[in-house]
Protein backbone atom coordinates (compact mmCIF):
# COMPACT_ATOMS: atom_id res chain seq x y z
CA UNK A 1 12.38 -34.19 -11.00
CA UNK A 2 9.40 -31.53 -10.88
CA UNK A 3 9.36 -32.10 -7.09
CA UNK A 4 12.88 -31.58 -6.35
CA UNK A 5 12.73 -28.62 -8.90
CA UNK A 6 9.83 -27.25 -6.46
CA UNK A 7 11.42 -27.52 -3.78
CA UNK A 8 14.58 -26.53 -4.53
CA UNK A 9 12.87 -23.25 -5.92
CA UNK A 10 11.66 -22.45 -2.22
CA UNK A 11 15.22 -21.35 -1.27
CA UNK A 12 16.45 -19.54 -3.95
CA UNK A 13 13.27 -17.47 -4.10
CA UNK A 14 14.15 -16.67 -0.30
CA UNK A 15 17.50 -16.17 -1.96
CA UNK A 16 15.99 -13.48 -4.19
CA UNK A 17 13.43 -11.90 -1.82
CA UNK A 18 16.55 -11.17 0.62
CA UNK A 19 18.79 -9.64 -1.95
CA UNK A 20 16.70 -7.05 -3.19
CA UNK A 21 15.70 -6.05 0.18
CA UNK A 22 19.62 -6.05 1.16
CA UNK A 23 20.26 -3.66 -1.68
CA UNK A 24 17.19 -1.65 -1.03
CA UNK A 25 18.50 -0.41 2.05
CA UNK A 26 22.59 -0.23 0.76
CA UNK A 27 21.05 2.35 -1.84
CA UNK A 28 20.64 4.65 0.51
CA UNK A 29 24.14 5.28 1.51
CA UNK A 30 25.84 4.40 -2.00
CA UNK A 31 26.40 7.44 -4.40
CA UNK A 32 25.25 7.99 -7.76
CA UNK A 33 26.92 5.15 -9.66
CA UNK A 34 26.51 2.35 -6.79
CA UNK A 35 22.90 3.75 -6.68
CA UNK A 36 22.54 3.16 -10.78
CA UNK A 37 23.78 -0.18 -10.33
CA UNK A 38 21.85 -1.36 -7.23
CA UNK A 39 18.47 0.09 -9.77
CA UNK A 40 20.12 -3.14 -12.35
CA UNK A 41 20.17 -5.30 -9.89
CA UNK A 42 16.69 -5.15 -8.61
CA UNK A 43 15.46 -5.30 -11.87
CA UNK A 44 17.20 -8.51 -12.85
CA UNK A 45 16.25 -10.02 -9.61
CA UNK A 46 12.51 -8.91 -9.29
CA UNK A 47 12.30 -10.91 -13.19
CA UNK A 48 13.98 -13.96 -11.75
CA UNK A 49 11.78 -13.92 -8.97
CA UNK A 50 8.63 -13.15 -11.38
CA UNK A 51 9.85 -15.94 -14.15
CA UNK A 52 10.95 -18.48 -11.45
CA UNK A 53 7.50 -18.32 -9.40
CA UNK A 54 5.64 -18.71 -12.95
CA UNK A 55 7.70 -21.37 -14.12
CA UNK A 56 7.25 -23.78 -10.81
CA UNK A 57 3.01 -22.93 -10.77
CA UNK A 58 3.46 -24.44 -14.52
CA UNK A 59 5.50 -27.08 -13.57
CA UNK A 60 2.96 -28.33 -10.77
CA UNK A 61 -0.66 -27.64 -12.62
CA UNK A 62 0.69 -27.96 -16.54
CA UNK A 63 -1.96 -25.35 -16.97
CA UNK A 64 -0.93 -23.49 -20.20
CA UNK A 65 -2.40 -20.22 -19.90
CA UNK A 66 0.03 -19.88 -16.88
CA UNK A 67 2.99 -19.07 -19.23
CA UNK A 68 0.87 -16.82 -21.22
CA UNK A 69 -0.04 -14.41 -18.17
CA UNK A 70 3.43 -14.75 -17.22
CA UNK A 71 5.09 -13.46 -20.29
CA UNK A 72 2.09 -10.85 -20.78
CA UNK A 73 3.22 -9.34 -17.27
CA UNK A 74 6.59 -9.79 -18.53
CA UNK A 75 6.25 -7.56 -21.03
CA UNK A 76 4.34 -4.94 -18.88
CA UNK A 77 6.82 -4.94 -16.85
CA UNK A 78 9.04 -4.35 -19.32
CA UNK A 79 7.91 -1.52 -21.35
CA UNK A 80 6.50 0.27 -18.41
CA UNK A 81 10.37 0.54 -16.52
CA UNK A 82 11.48 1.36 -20.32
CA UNK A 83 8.95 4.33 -20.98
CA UNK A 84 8.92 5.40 -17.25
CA UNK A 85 12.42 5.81 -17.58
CA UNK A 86 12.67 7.74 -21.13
CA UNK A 87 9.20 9.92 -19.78
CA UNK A 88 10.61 10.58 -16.38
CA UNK A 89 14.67 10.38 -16.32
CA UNK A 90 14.66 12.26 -12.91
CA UNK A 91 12.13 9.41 -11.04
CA UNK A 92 13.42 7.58 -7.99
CA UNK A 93 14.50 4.49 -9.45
CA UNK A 94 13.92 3.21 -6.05
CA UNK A 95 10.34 3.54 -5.42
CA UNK A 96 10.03 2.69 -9.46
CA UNK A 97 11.69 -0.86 -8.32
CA UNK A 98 9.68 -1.40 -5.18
CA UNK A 99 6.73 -1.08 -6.97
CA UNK A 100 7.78 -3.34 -9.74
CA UNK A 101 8.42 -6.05 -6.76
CA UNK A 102 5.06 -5.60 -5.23
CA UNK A 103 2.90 -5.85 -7.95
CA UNK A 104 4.95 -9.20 -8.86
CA UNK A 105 5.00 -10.67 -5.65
CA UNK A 106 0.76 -9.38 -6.21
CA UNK A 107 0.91 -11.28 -9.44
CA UNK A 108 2.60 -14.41 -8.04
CA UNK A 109 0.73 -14.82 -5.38
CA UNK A 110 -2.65 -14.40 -6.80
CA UNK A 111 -2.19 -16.27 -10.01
CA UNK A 112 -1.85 -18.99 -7.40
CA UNK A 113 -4.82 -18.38 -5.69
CA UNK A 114 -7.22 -17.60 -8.75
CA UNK A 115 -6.66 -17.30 -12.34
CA UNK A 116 -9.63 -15.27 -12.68
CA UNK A 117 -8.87 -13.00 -10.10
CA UNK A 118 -5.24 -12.56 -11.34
CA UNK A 119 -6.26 -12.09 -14.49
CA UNK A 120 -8.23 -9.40 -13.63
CA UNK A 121 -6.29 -7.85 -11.15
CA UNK A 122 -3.64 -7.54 -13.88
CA UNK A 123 -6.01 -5.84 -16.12
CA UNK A 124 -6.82 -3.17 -13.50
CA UNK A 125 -3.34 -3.01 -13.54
CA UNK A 126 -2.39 -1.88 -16.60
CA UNK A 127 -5.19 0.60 -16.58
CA UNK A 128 -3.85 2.20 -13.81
CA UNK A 129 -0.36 2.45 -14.97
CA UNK A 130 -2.12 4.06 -18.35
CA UNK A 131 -4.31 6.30 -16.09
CA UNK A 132 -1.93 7.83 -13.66
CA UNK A 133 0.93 8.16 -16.24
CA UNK A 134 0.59 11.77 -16.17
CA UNK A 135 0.44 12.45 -12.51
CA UNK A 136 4.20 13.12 -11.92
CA UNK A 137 4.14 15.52 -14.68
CA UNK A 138 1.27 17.18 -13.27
CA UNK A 139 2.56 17.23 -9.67
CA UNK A 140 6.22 18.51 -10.61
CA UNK A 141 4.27 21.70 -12.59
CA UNK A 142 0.80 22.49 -11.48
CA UNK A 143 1.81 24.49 -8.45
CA UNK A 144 -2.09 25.88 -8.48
CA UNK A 145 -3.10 22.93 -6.18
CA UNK A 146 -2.08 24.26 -3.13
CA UNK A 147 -5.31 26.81 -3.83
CA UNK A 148 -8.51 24.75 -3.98
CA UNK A 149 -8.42 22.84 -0.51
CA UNK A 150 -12.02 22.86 -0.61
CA UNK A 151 -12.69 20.97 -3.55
CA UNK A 152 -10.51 18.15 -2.16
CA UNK A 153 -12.56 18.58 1.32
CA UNK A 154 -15.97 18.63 -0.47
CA UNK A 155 -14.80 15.62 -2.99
CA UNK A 156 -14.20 13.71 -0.34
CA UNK A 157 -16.83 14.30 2.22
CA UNK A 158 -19.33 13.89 -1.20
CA UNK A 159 -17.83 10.21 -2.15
CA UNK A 160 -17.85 9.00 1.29
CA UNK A 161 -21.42 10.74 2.12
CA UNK A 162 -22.39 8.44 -0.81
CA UNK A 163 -20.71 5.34 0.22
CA UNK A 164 -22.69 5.87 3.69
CA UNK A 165 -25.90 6.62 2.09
CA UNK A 166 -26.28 4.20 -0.94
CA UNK A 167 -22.79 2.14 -0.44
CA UNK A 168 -22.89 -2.12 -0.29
CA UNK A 169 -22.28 -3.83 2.88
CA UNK A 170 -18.92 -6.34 3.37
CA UNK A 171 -17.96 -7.91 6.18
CA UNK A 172 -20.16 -5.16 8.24
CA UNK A 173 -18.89 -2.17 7.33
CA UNK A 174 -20.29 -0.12 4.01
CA UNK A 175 -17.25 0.09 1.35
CA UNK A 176 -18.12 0.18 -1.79
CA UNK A 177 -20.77 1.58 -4.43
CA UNK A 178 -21.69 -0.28 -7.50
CA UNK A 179 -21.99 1.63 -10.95
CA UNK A 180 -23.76 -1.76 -12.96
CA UNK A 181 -20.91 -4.22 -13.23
CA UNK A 182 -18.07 -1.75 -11.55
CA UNK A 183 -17.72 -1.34 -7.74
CA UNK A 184 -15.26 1.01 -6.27
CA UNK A 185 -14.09 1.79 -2.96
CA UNK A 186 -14.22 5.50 -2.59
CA UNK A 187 -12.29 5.46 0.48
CA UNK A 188 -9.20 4.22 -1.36
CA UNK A 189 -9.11 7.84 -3.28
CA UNK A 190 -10.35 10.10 -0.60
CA UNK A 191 -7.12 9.44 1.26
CA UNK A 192 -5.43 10.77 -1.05
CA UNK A 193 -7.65 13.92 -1.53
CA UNK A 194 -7.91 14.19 2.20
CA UNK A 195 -3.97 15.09 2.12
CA UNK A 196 -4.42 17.28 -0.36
CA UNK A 197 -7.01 19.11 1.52
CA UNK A 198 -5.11 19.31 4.71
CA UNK A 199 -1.83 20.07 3.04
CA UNK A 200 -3.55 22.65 1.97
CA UNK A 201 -5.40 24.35 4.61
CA UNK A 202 -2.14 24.59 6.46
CA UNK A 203 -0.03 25.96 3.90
CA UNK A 204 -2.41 29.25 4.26
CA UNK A 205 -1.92 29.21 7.88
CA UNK A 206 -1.89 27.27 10.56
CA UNK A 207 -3.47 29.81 12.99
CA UNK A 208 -5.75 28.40 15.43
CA UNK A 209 -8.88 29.10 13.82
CA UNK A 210 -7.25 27.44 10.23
CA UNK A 211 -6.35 23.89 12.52
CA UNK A 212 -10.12 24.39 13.92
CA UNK A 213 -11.85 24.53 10.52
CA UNK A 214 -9.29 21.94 9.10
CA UNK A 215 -9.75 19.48 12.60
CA UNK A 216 -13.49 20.09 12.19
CA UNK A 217 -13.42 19.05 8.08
CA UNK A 218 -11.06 16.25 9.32
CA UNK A 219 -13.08 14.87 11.99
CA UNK A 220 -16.28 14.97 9.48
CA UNK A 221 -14.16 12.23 7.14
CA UNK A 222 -13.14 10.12 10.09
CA UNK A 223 -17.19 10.33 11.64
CA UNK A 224 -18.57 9.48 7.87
CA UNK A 225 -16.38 5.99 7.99
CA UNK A 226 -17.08 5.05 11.52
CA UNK A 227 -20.68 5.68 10.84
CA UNK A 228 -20.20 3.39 7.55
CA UNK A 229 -18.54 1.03 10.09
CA UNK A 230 -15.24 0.97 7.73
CA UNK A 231 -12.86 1.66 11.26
CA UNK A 232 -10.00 0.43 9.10
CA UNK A 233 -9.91 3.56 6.86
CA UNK A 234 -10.92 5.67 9.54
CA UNK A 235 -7.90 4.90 11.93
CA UNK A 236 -5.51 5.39 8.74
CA UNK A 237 -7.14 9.05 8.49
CA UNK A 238 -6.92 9.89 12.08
CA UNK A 239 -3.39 9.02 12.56
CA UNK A 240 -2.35 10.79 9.07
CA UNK A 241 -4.18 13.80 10.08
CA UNK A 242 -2.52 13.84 13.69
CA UNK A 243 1.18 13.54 11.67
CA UNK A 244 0.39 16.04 9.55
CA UNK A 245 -0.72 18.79 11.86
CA UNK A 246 1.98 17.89 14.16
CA UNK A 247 4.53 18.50 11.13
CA UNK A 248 2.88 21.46 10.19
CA UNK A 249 2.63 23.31 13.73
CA UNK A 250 6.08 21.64 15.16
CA UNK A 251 4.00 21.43 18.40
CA UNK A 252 4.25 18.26 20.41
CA UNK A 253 0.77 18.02 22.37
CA UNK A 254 -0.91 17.54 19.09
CA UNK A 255 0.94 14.10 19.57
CA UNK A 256 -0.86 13.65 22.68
CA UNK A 257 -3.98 14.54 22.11
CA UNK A 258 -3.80 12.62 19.04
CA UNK A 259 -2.79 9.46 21.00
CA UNK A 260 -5.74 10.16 23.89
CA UNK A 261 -8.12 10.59 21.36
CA UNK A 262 -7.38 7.61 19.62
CA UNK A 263 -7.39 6.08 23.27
CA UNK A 264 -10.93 7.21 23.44
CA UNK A 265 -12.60 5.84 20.04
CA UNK A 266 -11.29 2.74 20.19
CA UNK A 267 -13.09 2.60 23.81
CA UNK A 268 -16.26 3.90 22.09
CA UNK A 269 -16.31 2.00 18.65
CA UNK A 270 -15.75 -1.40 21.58
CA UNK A 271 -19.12 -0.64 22.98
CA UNK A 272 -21.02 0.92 19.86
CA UNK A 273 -20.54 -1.80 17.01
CA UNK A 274 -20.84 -5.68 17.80
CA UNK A 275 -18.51 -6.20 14.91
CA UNK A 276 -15.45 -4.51 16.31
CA UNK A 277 -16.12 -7.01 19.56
CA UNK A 278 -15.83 -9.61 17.88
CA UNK A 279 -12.66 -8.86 16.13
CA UNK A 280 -11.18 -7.71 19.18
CA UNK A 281 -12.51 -11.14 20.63
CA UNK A 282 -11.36 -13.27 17.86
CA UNK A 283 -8.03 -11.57 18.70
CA UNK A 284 -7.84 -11.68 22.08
CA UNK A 285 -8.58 -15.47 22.11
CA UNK A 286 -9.50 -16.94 18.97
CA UNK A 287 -8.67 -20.54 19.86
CA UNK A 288 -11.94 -20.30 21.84
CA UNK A 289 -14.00 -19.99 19.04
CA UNK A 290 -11.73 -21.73 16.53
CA UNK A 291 -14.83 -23.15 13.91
CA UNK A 292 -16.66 -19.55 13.86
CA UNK A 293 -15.35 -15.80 14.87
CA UNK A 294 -11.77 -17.11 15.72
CA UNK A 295 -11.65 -19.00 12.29
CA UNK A 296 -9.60 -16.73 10.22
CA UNK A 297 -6.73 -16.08 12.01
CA UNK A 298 -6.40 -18.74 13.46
CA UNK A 299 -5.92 -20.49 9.93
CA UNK A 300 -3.64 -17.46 8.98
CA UNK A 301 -1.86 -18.64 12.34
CA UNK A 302 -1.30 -22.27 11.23
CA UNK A 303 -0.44 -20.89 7.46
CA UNK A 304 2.32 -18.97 8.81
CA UNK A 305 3.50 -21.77 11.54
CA UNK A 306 3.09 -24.61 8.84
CA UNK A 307 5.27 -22.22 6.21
CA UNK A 308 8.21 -21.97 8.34
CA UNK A 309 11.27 -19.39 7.36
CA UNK A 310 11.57 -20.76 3.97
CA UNK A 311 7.71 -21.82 3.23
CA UNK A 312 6.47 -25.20 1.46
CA UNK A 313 6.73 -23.73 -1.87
CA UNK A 314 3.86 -22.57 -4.17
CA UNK A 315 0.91 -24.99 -4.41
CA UNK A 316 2.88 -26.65 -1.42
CA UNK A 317 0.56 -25.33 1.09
CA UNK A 318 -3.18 -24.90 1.64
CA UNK A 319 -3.93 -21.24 1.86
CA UNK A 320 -7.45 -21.01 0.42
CA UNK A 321 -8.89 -21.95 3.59
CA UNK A 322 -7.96 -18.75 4.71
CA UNK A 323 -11.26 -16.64 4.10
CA UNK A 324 -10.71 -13.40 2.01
CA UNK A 325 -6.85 -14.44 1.74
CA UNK A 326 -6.54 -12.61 -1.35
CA UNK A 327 -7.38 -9.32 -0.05
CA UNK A 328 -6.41 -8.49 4.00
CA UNK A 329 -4.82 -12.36 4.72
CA UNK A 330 -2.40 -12.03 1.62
CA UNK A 331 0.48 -11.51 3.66
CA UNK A 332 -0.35 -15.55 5.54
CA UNK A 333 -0.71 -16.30 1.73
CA UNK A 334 3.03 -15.31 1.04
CA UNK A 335 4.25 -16.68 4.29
CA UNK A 336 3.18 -19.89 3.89
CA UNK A 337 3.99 -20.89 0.30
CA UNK A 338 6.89 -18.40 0.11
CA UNK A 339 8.12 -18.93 3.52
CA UNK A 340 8.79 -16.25 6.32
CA UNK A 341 11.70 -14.71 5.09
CA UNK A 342 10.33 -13.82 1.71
CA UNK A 343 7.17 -11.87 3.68
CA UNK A 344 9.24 -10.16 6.04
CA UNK A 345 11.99 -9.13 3.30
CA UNK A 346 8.13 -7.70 1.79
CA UNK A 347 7.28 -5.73 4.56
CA UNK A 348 10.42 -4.26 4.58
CA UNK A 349 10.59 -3.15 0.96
CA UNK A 350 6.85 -1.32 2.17
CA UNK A 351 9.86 0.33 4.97
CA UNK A 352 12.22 1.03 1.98
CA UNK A 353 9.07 2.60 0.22
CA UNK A 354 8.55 4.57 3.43
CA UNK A 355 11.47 5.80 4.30
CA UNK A 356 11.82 7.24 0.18
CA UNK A 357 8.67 9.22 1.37
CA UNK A 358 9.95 10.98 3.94
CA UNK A 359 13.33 11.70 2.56
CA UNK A 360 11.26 13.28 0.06
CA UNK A 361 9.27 15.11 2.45
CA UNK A 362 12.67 16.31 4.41
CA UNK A 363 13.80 17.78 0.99
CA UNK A 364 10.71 19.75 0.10
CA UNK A 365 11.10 24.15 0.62
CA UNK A 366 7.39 24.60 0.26
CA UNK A 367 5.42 23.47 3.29
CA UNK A 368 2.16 22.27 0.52
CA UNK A 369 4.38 19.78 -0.92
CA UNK A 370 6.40 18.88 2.50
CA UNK A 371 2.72 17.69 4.12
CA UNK A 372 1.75 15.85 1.13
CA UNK A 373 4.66 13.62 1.45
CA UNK A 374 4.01 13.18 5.00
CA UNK A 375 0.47 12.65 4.51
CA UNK A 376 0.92 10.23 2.05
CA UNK A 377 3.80 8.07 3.34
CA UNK A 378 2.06 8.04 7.21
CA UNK A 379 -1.35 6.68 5.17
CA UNK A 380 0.63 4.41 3.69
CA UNK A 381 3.04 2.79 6.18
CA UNK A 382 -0.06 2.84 8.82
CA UNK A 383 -1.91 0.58 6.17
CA UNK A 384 0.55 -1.98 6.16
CA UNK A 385 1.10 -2.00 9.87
CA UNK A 386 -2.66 -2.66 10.21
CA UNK A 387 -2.45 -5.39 7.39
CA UNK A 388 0.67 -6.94 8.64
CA UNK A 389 -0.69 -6.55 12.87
CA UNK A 390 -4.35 -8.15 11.53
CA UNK A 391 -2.08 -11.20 9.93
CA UNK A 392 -0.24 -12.47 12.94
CA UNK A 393 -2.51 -11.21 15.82
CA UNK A 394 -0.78 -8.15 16.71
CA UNK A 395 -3.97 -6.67 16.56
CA UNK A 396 -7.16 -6.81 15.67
CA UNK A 397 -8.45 -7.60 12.02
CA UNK A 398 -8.62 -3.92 10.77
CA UNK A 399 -9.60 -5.41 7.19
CA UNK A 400 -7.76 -2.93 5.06
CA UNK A 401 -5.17 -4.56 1.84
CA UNK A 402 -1.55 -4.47 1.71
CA UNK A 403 -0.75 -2.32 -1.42
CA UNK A 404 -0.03 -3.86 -4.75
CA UNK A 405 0.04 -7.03 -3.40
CA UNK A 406 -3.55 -7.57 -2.37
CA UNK A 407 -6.44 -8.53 -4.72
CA UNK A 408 -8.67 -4.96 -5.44
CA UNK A 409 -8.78 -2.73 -8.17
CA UNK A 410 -9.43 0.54 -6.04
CA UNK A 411 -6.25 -0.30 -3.85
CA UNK A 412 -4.41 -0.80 -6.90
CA UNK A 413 -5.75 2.72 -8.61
CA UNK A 414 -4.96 4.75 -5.19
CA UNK A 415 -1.44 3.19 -4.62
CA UNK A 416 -0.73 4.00 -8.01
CA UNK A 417 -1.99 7.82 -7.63
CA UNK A 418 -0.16 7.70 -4.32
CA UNK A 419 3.07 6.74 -5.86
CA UNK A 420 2.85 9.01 -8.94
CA UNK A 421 1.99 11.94 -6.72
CA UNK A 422 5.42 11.18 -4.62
CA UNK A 423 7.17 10.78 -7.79
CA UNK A 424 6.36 14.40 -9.26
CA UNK A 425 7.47 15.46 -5.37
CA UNK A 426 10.68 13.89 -6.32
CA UNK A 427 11.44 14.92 -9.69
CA UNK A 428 10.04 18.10 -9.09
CA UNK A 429 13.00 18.48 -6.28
CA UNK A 430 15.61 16.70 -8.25
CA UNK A 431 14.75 19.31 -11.35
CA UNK A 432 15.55 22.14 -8.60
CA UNK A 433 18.76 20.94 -7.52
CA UNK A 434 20.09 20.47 -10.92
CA UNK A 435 19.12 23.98 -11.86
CA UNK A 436 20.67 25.20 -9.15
CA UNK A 437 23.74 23.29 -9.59
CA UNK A 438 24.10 24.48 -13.28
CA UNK A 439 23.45 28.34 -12.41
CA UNK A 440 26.73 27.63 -9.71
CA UNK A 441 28.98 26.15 -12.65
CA UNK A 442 27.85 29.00 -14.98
């Protein structure tokens, strides 16, 4: 009975995972009340998904404390939508939902991995829902960050300086720097502080010695984490920098340079660091090396080909022999256990997500906000290409996380930060147009 429970479980969490992502997309185009009720429907669904998940894991390991981090999240979940609402009636109920999915697909996914790692990740959570609960407020009313673009640049250059100089190694590359039991990623924030401090810089000007000075700051992050070998992080602010002066100047061979120069350090970081060669070699052929550099994906490979469309069903499949599958391989995770559809109907949610940030960005007058939505949606979107490319062999293994869904308490801070940040853009907008609309009536 608990098998055919199981099993049966596998398609009508595919059943679940497609419906919210078919909605996601008809809220675009619906008005005001269709839009309300498309908001109710996601909810209901993402708890289905989030109960149904929890109850099959308990059904297959009878492990108690199972139900007891499910109804814990369960009531996060809760009476964060319920206070988010009554704090913030103007929020996009959208990107409020998508997040809400995410972070329960996260939960889901790496309760079934490790308890431990669930448990904590779910702490870290929480914390950052407490912690950045006051960033849309801020965002919506401060209007006085648009004038210190050099304490962003300095912050940043100072925390990944740091990382460089006294950070711990992983995988190669220098991420992280330890404070006793705590370790943080520094690069996770100073994305988001690098778009500040470009947004900035061009909303004085965008002469040509203003894009100098700002290219030259720019190119100082992006040196910093090639020089701490974290290419990843530095691709993600090369391309966001190249968006955002493009959007800022309106001029086109920005574009091209952007995409020559790119051209050019991926030629250089292939002949300076024996780490990106053998990524790029466990990529271009990793069945040649199957039991040592070509290991990972090739496992990912089989995870995803063993999964199918509708997966084998959680703690069907065997996705711990996947190394580091809970951070950058979470995506074979879902895929395999969760089937095809379910990760696909994910990475478009990340598109749903996306396309919220530049609608956003469209709507903005003032050119400081406008590049802060651009900055932050291109950061975003290019991190879960490069997660999503690394998983099935696109491209190389860039070793960055797929927000909210991947195990790491400085991913989970930033995307929070990065999602409060658009969500003062967009109540700060929505505040405007209902002024304006009530000084027409009157």
């Amino acid at each position: 009975m608990e098998n055919l429970i199981a099993d049966a479980s596998k398609y009508v969490t595919v059943f679940l995972m497609a419906a919210y992502t078919y909605w996601n997309f008809r809220y675009f185009g619906a008005g005001k009340d269709r839009q309300d009720r498309i908001l109710a429907k996601q909810s209901r669904i993402t708890f289905l998904l989030h109960s149904l998940s929890f109850a099959v894991m308990f059904l297959k390991t009878q492990e108690e404390r199972l139900l007891l981090l499910w109804a814990a999240q369960a009531v996060f979940l809760w009476c964060f939508g319920a206070l988010y609402g009554k704090c913030y009636p103007l929020r996009s109920g959208l990107l409020f939902n998508n997040m809400c999915l995410m972070m329960s697909v996260g939960f889901v996914i790496l309760a079934r991995l490790s308890f431990d790692k669930a448990l904590r990740q779910f702490g870290i959570t929480v914390c950052a829902a407490a912690a950045t609960w006051l960033i849309p407020f801020i965002t919506s009313r401060v209007w006085q960050l648009s004038r210190i673009p050099w304490l962003y640049g300095l912050l940043g250059v100072g925390l990944l300086g740091a990382v460089y100089g006294a950070g711990d190694a992983s995988y190669g590359a220098q991420l992280s720097l330890r404070m006793g039991q705590l370790s943080m990623q520094p690069s996770e924030f100073v994305k988001i502080s690098f778009v500040f401090f470009v947004a900035a810089m061009f909303y004085k000007s965008t002469s040509k010695r203003q894009i100098f000075i700002t290219s030259a700051v720019s190119a100082l992050h992006v040196l910093i984490l090639v020089f701490s070998k974290d290419l990843g992080s530095a691709l993600i602010f090369f391309v966001t920098y190249v968006f955002m002066v493009f959007v800022a100047t309106c001029r086109w061979e920005f574009l091209v340079l952007g995409g020559l120069g790119g051209c050019a350090a991926a030629a250089a970081a292939w002949k300076l660091f024996s780490h990106v060669q053998v990524r790029v070699m466990a990529w271009k052929n990793p069945w040649a090396d199957i039991d040592n550099r070509g290991y990972q994906i090739t496992q990912s490979l089989f995870a995803i080909g063993t999964g199918g469309w509708f997966g084998l069903g959680l703690f069907g499949g065997m996705p711990k022999k996947i190394p580091v599958v809970e951070k950058d391989f979470v995506l074979a995770a879902v895929s395999e256990e969760m089937g095809a559809v379910s990760a696909v109907c994910l990475l478009l949610v990340c598109l749903g997500c996306f396309i919220q940030f530049m609608m956003t960005a469209c709507r903005m007058r003032a050119m400081f906000y406008k590049l802060i939505a651009v900055g932050l949606g291109c950061g975003y979107i290019v991190q879960v290409f490069l997660t999503a490319g690394g998983v099935i062999k696109f491209i190389p293994s860039t070793g960055v996380t797929l927000p909210l869904v991947s195990y790491g308490g400085s991913s989970v801070f930033s995307t929070f930060i990065l999602f409060s940040v658009i969500q003062g853009l967009y109540i700060l907008k929505r505040g405007e147009e209902e002024e304006e609309g009530y000084e027409a009536d009157f």
